[in-house]
N, C-alpha and C. Protein backbone atom coordinates (compact mmCIF):
# COMPACT_ATOMS: atom_id res chain seq x y z
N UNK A 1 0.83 -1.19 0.00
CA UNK A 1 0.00 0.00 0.00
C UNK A 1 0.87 1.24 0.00
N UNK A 2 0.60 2.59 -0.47
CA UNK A 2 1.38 3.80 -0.35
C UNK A 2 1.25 4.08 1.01
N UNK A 3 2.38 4.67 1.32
CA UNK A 3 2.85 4.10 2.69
C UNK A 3 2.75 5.95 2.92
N UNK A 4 2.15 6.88 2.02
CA UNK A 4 2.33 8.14 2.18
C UNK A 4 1.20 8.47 3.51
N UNK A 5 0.12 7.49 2.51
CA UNK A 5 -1.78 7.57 3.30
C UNK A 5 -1.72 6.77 4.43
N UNK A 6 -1.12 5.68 4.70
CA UNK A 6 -0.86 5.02 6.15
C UNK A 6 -0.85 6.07 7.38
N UNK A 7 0.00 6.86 7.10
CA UNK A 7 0.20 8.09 8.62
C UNK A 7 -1.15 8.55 8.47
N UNK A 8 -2.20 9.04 7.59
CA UNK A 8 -3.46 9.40 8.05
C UNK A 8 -4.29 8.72 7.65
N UNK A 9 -4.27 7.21 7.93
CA UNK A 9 -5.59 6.68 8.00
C UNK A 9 -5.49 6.13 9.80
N UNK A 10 -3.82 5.65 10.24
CA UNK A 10 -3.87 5.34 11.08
C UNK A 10 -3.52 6.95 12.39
N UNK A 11 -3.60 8.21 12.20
CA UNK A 11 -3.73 8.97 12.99
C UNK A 11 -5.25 9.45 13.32
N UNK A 12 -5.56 10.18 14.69
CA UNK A 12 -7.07 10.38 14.68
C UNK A 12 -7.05 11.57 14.13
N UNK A 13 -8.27 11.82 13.65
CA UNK A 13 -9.05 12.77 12.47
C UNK A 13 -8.52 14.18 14.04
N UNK A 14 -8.76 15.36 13.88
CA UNK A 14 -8.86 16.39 14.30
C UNK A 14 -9.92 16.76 14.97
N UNK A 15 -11.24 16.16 13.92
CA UNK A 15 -12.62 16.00 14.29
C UNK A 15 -12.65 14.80 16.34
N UNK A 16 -11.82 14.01 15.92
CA UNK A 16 -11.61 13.28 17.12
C UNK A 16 -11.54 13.44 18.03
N UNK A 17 -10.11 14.69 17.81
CA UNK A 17 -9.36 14.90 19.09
C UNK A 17 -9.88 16.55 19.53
N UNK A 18 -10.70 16.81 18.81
CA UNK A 18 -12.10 17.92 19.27
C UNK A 18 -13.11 17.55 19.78
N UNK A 19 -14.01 18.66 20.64
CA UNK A 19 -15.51 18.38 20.51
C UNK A 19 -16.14 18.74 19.08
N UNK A 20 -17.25 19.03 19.41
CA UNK A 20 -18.20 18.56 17.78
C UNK A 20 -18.16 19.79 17.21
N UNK A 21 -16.91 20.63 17.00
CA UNK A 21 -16.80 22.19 16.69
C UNK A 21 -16.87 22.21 15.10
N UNK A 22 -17.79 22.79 14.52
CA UNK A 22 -17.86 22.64 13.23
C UNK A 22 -16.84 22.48 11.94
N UNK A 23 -16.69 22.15 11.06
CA UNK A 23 -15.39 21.58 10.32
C UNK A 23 -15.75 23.19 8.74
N UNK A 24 -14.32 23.84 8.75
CA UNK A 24 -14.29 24.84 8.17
C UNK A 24 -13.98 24.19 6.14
N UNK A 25 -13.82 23.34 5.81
CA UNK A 25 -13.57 22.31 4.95
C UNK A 25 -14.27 22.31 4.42
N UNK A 26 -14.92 22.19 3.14
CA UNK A 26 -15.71 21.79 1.86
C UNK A 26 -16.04 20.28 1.87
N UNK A 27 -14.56 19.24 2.24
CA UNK A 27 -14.27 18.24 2.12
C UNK A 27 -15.26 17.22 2.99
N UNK A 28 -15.58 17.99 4.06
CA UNK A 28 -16.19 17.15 5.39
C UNK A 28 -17.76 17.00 5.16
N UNK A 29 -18.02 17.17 3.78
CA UNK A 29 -19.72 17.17 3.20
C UNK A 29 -19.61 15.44 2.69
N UNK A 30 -20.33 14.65 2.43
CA UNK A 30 -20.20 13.41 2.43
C UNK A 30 -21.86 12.91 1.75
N UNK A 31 -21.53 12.02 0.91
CA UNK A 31 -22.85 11.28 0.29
C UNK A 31 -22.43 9.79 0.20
N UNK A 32 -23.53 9.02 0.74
CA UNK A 32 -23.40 8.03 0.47
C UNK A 32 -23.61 7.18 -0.80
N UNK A 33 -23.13 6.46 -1.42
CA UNK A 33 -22.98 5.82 -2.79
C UNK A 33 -23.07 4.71 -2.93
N UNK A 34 -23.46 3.67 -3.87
CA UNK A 34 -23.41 2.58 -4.17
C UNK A 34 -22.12 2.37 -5.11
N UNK A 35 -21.39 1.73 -5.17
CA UNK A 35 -20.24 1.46 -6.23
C UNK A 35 -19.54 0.16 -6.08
N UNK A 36 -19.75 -0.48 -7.50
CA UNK A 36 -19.03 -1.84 -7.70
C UNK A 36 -17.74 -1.90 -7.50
N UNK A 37 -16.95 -2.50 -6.85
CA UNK A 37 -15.48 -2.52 -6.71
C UNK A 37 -15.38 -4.50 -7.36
N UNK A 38 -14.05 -4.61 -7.72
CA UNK A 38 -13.37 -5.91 -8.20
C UNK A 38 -13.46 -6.89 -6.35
N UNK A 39 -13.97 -7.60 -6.20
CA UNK A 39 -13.33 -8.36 -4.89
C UNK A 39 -11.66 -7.77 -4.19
N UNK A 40 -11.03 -8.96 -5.43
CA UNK A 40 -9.88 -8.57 -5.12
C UNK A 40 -9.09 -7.08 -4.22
N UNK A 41 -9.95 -6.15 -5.11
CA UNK A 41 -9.30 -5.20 -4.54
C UNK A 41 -9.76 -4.61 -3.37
N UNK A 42 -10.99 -4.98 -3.47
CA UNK A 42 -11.66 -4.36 -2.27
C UNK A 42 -11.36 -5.08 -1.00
N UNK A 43 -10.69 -6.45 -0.77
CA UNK A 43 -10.27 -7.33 -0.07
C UNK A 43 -8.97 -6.46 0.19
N UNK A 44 -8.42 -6.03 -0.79
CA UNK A 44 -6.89 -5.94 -0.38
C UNK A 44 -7.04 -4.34 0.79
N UNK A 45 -7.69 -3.33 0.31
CA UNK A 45 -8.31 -1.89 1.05
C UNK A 45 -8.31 -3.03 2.47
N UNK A 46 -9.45 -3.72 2.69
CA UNK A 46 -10.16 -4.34 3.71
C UNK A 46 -9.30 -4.93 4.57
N UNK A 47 -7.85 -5.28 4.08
CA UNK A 47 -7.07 -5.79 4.28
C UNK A 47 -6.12 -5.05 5.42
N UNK A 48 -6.10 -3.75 5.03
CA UNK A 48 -5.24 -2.29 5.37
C UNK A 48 -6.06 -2.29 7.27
N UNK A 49 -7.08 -3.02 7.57
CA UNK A 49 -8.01 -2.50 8.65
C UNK A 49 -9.17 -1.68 8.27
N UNK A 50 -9.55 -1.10 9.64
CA UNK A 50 -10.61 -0.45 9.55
C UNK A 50 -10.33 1.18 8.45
N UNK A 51 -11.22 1.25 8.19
CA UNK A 51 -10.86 2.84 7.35
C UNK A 51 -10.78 2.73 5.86
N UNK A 52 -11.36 1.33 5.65
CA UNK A 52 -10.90 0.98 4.09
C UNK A 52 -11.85 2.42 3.30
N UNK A 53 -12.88 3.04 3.86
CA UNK A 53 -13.74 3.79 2.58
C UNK A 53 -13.10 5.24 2.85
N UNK A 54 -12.72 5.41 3.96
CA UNK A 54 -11.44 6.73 3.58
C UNK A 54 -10.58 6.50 3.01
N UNK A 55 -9.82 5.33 2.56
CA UNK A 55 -8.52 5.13 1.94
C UNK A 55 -9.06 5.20 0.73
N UNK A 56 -10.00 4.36 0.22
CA UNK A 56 -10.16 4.42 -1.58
C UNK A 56 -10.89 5.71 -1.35
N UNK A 57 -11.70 6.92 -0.43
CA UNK A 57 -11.71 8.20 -0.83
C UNK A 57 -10.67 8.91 -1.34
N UNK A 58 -9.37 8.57 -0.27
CA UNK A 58 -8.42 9.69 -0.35
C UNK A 58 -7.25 9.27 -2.00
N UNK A 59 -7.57 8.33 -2.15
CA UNK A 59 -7.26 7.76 -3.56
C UNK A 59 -7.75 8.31 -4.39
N UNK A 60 -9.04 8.32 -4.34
CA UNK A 60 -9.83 9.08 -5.40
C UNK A 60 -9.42 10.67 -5.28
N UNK A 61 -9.34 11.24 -3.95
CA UNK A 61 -9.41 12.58 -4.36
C UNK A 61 -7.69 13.13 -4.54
N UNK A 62 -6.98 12.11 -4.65
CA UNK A 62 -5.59 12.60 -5.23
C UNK A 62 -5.78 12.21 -6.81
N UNK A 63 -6.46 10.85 -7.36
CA UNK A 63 -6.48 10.93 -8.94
C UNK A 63 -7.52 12.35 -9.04
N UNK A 64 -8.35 12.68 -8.72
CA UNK A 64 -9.33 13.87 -8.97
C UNK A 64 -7.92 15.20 -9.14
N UNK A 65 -7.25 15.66 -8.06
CA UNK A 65 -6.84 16.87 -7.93
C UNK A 65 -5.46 16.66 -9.17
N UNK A 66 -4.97 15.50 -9.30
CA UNK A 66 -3.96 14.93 -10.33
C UNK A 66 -4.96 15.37 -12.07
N UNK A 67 -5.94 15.20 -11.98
CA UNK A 67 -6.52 15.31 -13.31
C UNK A 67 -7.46 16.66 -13.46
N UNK A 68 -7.93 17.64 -12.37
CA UNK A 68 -8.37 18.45 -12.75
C UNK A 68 -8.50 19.53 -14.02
N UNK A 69 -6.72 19.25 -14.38
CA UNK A 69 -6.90 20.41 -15.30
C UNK A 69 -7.49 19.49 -16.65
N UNK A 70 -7.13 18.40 -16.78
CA UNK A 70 -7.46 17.53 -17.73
C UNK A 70 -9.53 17.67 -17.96
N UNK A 71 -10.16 17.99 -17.16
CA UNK A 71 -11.18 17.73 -16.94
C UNK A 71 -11.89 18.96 -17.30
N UNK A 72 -11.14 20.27 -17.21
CA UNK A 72 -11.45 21.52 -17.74
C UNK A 72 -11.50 21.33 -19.07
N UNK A 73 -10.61 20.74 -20.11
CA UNK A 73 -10.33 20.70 -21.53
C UNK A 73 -11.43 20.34 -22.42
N UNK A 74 -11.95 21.04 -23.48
CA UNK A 74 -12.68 20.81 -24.21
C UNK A 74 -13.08 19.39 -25.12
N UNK A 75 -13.75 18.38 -24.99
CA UNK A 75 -14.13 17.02 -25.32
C UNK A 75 -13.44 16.94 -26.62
N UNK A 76 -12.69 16.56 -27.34
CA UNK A 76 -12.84 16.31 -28.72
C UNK A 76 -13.80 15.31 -29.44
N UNK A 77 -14.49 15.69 -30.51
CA UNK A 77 -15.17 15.60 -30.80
C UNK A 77 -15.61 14.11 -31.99
């Protein structure tokens, strides 16, 4: 596993080590989803411990911020 996301899946959130003081973040808005994952992989997340749906979040939102500008660009046609 990237051993970058290990230090914050296994440190407590901020939210934790506070009372319930409101979160100034965009990020801390949350929807729940249905989404097919491969076994395999979802075994291997599951694997990491508890926290597997923050880890494939924070996955996702590094390919997201990695491709943004890509996503601005006009479709070719």
């Amino acid at each position: 596993m990237n051993k970058e996301f290990a230090q914050q899946w296994d440190a407590p959130s901020a939210a934790e080590t506070r009372s319930a003081a409101p979160k100034n973040n965009v990020v801390a808005l949350k929807q729940i989803v249905t989404i097919r994952l491969d076994t395999d992989m979802l075994d291997w997340f599951k694997g990491a411990g508890p926290g597997y749906q923050t880890r494939i979040n924070q996955i996702l939102r590094q390919y997201m911020a990695e491709h943004l500008d890509d996503a601005a660009l006009p479709k070719p046609n």
